[in-house]
Structures are given as structure tokens and as C-alpha cells.
PDB file of N, CA and C in Angstrom:
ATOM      1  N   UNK A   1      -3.476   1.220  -7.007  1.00  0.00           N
ATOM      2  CA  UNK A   1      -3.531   2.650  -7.181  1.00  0.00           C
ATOM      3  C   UNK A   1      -3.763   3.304  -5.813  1.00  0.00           C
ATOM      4  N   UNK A   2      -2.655   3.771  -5.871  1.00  0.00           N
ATOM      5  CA  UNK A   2      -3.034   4.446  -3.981  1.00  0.00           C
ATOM      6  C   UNK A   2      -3.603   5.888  -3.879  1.00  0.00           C
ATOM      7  N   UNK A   3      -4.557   6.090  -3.175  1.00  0.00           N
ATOM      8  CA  UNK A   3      -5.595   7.211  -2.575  1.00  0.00           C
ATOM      9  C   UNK A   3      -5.193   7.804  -1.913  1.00  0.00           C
ATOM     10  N   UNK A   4      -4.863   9.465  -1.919  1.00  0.00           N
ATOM     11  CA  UNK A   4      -4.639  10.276  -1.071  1.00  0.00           C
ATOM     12  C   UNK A   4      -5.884  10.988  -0.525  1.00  0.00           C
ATOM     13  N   UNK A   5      -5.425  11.850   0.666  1.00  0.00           N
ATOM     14  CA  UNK A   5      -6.701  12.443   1.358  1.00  0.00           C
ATOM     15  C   UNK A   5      -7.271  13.608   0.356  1.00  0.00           C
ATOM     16  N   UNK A   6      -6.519  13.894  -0.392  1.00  0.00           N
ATOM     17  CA  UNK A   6      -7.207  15.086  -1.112  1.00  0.00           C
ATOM     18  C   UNK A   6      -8.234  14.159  -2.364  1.00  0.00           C
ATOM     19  N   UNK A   7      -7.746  13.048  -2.165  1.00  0.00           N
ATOM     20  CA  UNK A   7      -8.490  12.147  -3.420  1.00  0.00           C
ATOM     21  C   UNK A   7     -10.467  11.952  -2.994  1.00  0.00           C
ATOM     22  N   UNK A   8     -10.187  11.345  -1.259  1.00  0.00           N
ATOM     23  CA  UNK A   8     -10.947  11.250  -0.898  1.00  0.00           C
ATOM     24  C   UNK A   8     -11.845  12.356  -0.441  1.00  0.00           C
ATOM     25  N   UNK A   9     -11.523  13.490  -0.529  1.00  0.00           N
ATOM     26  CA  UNK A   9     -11.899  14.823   0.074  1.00  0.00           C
ATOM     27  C   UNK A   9     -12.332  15.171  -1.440  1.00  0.00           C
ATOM     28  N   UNK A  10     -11.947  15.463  -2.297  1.00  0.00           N
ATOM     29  CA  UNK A  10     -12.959  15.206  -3.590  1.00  0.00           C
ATOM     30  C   UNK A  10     -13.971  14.731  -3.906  1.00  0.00           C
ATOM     31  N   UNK A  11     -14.064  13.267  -3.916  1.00  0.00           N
ATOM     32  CA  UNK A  11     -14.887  12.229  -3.903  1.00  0.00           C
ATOM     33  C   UNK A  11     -16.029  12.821  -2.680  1.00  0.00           C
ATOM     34  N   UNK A  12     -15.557  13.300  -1.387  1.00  0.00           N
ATOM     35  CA  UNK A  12     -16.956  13.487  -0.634  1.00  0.00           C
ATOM     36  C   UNK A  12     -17.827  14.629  -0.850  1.00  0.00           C
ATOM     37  N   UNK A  13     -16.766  15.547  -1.764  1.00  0.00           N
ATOM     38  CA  UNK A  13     -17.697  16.765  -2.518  1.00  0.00           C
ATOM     39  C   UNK A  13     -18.309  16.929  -4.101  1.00  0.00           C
ATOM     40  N   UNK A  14     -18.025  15.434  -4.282  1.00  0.00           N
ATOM     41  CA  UNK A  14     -18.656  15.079  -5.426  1.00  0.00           C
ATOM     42  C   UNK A  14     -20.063  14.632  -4.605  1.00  0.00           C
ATOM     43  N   UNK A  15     -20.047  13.871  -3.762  1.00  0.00           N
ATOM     44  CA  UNK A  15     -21.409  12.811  -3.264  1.00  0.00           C
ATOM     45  C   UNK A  15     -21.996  13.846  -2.350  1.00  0.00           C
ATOM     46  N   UNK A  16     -21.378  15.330  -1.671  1.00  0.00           N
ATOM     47  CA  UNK A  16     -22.432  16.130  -0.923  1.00  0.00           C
ATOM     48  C   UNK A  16     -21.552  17.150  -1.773  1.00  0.00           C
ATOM     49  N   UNK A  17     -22.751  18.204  -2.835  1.00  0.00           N
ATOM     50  CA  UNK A  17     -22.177  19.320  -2.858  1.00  0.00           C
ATOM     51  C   UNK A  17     -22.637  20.401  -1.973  1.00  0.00           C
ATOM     52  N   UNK A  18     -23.436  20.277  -1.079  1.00  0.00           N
ATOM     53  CA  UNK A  18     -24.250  21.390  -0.419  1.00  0.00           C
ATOM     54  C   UNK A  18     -23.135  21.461   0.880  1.00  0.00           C
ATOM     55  N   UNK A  19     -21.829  20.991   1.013  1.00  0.00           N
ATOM     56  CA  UNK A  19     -20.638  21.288   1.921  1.00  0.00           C
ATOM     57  C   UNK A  19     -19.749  21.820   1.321  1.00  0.00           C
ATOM     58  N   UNK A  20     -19.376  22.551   2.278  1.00  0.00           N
ATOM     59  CA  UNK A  20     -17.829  23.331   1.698  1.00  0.00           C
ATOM     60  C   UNK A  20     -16.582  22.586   1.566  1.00  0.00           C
ATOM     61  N   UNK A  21     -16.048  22.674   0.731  1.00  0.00           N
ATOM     62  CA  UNK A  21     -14.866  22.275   0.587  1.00  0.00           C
ATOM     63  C   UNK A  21     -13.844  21.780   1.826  1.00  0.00           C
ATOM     64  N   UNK A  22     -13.989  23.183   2.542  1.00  0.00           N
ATOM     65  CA  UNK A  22     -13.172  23.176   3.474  1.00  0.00           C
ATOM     66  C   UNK A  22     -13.711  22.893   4.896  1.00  0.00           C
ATOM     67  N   UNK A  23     -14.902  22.322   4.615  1.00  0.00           N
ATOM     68  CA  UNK A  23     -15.544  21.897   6.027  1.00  0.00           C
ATOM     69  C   UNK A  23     -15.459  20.460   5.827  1.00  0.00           C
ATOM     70  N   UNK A  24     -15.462  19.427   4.527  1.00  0.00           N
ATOM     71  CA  UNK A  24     -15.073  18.266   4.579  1.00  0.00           C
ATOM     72  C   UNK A  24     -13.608  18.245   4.740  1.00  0.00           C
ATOM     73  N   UNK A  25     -12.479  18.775   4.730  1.00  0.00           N
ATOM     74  CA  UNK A  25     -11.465  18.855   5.008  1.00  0.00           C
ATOM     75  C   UNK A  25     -11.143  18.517   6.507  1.00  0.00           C
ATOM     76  N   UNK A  26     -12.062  19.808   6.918  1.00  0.00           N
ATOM     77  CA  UNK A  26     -11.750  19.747   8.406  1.00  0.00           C
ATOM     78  C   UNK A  26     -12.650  18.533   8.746  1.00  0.00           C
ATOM     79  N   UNK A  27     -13.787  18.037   8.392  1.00  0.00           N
ATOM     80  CA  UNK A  27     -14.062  16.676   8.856  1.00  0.00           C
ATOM     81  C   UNK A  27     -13.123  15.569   9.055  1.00  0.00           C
ATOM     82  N   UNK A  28     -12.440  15.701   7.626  1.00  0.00           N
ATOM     83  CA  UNK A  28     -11.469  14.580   7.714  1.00  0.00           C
ATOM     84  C   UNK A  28     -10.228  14.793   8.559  1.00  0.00           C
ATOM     85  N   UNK A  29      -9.608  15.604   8.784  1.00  0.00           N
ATOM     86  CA  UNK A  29      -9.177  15.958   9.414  1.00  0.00           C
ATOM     87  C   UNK A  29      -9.113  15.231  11.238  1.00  0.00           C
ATOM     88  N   UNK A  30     -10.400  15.662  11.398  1.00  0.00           N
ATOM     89  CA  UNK A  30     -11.098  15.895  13.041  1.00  0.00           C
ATOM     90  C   UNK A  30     -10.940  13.673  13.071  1.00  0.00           C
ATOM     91  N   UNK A  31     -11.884  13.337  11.555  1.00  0.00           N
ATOM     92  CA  UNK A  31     -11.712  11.895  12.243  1.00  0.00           C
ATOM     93  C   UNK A  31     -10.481  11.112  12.287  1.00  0.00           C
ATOM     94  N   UNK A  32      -9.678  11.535  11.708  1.00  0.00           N
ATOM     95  CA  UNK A  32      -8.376  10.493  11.230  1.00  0.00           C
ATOM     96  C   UNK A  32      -7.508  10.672  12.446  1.00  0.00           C
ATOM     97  N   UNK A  33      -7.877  12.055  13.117  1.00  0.00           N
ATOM     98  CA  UNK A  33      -6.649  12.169  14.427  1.00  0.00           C
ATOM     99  C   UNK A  33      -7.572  11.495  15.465  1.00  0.00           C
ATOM    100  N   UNK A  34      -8.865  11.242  15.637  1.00  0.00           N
ATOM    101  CA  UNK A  34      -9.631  10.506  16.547  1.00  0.00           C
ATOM    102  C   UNK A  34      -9.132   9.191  16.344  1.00  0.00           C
ATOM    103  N   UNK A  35      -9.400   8.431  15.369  1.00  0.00           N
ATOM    104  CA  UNK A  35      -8.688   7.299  15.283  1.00  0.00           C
ATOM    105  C   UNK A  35      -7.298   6.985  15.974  1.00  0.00           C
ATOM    106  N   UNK A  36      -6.477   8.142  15.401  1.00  0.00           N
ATOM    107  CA  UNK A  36      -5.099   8.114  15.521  1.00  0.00           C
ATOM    108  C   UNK A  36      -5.015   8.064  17.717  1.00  0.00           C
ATOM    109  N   UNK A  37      -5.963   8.775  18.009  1.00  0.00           N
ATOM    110  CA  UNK A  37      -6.122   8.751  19.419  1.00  0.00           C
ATOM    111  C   UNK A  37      -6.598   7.602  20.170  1.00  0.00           C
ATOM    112  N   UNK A  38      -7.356   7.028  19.557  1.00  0.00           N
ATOM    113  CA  UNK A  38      -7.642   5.657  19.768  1.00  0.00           C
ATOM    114  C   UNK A  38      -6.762   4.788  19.419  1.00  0.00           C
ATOM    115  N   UNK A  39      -5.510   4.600  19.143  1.00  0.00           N
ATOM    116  CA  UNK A  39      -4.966   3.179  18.809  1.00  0.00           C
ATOM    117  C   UNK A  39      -3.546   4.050  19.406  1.00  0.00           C
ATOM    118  N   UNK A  40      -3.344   5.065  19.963  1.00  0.00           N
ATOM    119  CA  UNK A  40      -2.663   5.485  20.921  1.00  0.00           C
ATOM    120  C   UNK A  40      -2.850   5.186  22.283  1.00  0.00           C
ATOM    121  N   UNK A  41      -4.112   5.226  22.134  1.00  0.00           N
ATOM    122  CA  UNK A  41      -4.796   5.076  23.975  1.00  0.00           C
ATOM    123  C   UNK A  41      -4.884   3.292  23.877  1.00  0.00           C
ATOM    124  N   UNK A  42      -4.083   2.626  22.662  1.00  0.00           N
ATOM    125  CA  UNK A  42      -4.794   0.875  22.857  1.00  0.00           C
ATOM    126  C   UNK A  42      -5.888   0.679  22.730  1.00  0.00           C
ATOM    127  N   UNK A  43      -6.741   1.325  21.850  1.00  0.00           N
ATOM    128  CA  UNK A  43      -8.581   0.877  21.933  1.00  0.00           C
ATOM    129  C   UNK A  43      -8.383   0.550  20.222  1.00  0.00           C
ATOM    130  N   UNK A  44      -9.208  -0.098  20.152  1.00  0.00           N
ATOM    131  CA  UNK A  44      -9.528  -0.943  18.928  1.00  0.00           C
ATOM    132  C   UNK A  44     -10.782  -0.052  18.245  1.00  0.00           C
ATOM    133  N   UNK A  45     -10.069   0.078  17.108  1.00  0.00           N
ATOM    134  CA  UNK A  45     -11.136   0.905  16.068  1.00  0.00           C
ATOM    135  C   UNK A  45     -11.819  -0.228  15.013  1.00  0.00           C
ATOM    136  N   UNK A  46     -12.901  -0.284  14.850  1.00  0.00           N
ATOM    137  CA  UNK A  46     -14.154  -0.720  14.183  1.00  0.00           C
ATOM    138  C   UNK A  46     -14.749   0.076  13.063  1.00  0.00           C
ATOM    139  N   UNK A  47     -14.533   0.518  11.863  1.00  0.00           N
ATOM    140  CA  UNK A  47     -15.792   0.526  10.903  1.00  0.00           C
ATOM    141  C   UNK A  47     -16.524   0.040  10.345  1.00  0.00           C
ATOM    142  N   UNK A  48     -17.630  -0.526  10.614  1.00  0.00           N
ATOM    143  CA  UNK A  48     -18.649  -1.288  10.091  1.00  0.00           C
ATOM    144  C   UNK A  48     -18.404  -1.042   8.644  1.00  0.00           C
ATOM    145  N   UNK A  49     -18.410  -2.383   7.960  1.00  0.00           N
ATOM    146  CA  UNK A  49     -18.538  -2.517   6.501  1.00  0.00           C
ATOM    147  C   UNK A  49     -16.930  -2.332   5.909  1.00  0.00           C
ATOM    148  N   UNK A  50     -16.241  -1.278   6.741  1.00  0.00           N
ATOM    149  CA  UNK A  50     -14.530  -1.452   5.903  1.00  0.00           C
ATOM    150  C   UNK A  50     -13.871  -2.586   7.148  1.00  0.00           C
ATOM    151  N   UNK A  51     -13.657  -2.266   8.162  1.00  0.00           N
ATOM    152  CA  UNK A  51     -12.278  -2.865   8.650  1.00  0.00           C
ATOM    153  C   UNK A  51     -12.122  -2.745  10.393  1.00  0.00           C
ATOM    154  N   UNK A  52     -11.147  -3.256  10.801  1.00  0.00           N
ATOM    155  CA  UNK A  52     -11.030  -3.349  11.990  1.00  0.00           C
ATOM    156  C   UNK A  52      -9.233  -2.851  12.041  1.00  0.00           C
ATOM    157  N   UNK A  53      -9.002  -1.863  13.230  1.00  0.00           N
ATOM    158  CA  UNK A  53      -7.712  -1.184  13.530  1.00  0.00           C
ATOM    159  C   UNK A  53      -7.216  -1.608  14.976  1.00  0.00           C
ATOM    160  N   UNK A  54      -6.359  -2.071  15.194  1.00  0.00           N
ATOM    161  CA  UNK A  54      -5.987  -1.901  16.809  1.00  0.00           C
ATOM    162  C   UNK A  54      -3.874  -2.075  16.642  1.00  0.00           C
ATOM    163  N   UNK A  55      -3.611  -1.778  17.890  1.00  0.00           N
ATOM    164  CA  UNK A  55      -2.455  -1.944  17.665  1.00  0.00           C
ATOM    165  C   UNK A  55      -1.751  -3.479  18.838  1.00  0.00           C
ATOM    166  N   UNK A  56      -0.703  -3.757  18.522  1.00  0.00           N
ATOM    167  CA  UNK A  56      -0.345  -5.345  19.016  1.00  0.00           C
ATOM    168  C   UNK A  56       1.308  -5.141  19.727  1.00  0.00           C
ATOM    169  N   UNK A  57       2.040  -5.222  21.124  1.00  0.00           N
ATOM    170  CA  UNK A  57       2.454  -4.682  21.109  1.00  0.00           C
ATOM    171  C   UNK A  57       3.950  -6.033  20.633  1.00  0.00           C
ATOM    172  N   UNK A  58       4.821  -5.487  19.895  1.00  0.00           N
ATOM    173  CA  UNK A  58       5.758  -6.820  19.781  1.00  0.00           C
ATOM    174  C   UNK A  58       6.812  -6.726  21.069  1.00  0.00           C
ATOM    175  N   UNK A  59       7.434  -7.918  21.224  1.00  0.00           N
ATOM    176  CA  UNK A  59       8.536  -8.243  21.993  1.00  0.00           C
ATOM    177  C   UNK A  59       9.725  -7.401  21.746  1.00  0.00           C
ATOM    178  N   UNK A  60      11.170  -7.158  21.974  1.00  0.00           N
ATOM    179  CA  UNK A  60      12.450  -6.684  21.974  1.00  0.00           C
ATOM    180  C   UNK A  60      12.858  -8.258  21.426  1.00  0.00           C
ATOM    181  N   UNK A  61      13.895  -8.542  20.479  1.00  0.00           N
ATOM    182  CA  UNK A  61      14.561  -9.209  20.342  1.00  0.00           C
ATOM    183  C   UNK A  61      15.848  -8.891  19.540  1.00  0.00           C
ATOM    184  N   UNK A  62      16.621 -10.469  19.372  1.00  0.00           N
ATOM    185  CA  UNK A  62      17.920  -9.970  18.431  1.00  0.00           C
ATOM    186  C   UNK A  62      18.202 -10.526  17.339  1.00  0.00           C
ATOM    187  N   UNK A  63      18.080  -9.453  16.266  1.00  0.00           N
ATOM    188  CA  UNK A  63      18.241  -9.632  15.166  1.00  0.00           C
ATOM    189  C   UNK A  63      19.330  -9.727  14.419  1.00  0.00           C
ATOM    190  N   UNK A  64      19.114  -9.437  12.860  1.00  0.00           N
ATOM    191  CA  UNK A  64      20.435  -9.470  12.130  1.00  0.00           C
ATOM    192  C   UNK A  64      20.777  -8.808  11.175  1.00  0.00           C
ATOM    193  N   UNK A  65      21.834  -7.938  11.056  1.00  0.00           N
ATOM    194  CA  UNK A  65      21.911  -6.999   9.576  1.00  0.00           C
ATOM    195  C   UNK A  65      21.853  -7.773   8.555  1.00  0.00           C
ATOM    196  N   UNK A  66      21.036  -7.569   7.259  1.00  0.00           N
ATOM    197  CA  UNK A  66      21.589  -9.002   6.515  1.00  0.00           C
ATOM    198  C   UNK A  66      22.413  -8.388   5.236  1.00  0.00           C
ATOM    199  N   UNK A  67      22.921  -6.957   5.611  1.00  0.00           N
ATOM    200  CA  UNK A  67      24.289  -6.801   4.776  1.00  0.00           C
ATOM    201  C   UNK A  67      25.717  -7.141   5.747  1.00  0.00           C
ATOM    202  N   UNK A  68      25.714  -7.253   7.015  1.00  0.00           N
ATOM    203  CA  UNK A  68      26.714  -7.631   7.442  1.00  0.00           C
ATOM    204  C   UNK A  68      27.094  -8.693   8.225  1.00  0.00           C
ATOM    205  N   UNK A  69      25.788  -9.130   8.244  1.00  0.00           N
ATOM    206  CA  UNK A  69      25.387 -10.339   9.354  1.00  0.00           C
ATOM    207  C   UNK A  69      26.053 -10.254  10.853  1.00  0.00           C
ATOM    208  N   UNK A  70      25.717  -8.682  11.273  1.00  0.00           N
ATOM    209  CA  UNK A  70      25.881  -8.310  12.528  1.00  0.00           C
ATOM    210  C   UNK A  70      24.512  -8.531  13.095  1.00  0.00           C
ATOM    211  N   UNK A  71      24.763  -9.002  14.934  1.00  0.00           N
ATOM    212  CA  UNK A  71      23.461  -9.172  15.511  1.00  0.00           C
ATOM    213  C   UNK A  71      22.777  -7.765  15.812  1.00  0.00           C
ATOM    214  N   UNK A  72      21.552  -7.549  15.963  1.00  0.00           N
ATOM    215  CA  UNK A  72      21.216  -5.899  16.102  1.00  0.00           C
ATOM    216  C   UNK A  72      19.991  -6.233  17.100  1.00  0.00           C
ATOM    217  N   UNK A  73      19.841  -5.754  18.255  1.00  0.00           N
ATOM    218  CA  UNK A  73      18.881  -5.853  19.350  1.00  0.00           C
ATOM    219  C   UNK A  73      17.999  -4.814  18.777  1.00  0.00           C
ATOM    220  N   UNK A  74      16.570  -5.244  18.609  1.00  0.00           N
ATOM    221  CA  UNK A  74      15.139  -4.348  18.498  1.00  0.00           C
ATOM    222  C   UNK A  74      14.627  -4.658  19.442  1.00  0.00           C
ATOM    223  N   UNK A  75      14.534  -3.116  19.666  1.00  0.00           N
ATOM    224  CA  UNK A  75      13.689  -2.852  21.163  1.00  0.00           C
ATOM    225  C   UNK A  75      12.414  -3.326  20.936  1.00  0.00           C
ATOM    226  N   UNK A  76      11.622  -3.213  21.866  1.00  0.00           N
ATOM    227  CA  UNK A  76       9.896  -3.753  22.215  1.00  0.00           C
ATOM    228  C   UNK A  76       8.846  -1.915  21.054  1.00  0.00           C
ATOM    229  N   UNK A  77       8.198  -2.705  20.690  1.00  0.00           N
ATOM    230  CA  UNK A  77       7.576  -1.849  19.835  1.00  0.00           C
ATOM    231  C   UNK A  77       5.957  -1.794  19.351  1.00  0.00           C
ATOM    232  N   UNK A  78       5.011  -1.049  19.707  1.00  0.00           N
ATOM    233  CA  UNK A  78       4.106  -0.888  19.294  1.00  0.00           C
ATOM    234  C   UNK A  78       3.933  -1.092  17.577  1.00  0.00           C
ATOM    235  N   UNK A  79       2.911  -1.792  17.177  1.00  0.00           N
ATOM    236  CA  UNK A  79       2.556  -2.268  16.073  1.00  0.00           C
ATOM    237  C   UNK A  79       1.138  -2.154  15.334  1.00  0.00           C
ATOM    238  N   UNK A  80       0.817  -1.686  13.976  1.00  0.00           N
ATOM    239  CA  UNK A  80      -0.528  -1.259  13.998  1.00  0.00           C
ATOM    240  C   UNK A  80      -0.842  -2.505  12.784  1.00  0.00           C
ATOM    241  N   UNK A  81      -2.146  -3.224  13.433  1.00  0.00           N
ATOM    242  CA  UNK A  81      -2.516  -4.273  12.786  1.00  0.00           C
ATOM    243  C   UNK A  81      -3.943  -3.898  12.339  1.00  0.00           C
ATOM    244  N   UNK A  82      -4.540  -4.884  11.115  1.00  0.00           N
ATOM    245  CA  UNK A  82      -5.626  -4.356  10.364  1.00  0.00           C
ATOM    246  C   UNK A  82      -6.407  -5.197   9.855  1.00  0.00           C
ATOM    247  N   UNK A  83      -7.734  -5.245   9.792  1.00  0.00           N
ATOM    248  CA  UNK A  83      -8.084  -6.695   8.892  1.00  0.00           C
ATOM    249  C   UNK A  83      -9.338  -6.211   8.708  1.00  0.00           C
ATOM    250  N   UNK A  84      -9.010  -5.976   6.897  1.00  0.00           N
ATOM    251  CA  UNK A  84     -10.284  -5.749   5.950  1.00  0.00           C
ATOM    252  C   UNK A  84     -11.189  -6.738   6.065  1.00  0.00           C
ATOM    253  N   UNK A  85     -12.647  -6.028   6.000  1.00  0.00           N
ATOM    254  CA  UNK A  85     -13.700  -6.844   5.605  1.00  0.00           C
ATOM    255  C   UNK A  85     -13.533  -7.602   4.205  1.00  0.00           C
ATOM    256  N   UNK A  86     -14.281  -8.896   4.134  1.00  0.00           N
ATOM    257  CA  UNK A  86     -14.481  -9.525   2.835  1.00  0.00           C
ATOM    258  C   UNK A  86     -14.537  -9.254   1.785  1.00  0.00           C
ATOM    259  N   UNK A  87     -15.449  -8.106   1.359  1.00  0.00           N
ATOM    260  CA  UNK A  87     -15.723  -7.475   0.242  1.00  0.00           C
ATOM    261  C   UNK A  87     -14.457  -6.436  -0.547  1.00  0.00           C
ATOM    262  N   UNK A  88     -13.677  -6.659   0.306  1.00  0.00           N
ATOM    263  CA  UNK A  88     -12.382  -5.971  -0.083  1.00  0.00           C
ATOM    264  C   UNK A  88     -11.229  -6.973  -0.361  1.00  0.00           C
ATOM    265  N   UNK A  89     -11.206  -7.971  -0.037  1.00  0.00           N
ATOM    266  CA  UNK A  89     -10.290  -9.412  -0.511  1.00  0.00           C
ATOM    267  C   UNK A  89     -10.503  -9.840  -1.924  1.00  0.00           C
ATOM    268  N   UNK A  90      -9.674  -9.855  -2.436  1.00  0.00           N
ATOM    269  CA  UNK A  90      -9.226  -9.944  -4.012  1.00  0.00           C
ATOM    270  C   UNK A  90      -9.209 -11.174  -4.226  1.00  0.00           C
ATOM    271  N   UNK A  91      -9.749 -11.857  -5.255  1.00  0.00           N
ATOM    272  CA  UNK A  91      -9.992 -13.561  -5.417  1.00  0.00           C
ATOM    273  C   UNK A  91      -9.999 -13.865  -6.829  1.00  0.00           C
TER     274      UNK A  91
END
């Protein structure tokens, strides 16, 4: 079931009602582009208890259409890698 920001922006004015609506908005807001600035600048994001963010950068190589089985060169490309904490692994 996938979570949107307005899902989670709910949820944080369920757990603080003494904030405005629109000031957890702009919270969320303010952190998600910080992040987003950090794995732009190559720095590795950390939240204690969820997860770890950084990005990995891949090689250029040559590939293959596999409706025409033409070769197709991919350029070199930034990549965003992720790895949930434990308590979030499904068993």
C-alpha cells in the first residue's frame, strides 16, 4: 500500500494537533528537499531507526533493446541506493 505525502502530513497532525496544518506541510517540505540536496552534493543520508540513502555512480555501457535486439550505449549515470533497517524486512 503506497503512502503519499499528504498521507504522511495527516498522520503528523493526528500525533501533534497543536501545529498547523500548513506548517507541517512546509516542514515536510523544507526536509525532503534537504535530503534531496544531500544525495545531490554525494553525501550519504542516515535516519536513525528507518534507513540509510546515498547515491552510487554506475558505469556507461552497451546494452540491448530486447524488442529488437539492437545494441543501445547507456551513458554513465547517477544512481540512488537504499537499505532499510531490520525492523522493516518482511520474514
Amino acid at each position: 500500500m503506497p503512502t503519499t505525502k499528504s498521507d504522511l502530513v495527516k498522520q503528523l497532525s493526528k500525533s501533534y494537533p497543536n501545529l498547523l496544518k500548513k506548517d507541517l506541510e512546509k516542514f515536510f517540505e523544507v526536509f525532503i528537499n534537504e535530503i534531496k540536496i544531500a544525495l545531490k552534493n554525494d553525501e550519504r543520508v542516515e535516519l536513525r531507526g528507518w534507513g540509510v540513502f546515498s547515491t552510487k555512480n554506475q558505469k556507461s555501457k552497451i546494452s540491448r533493446n530486447p524488442k529488437t535486439g539492437e545494441k543501445v550505449i547507456v551513458n554513465k549515470k547517477k544512481v540512488l541506493t537504499s537499505k532499510c533497517q531490520k525492523i522493516f524486512l518482511m520474514r
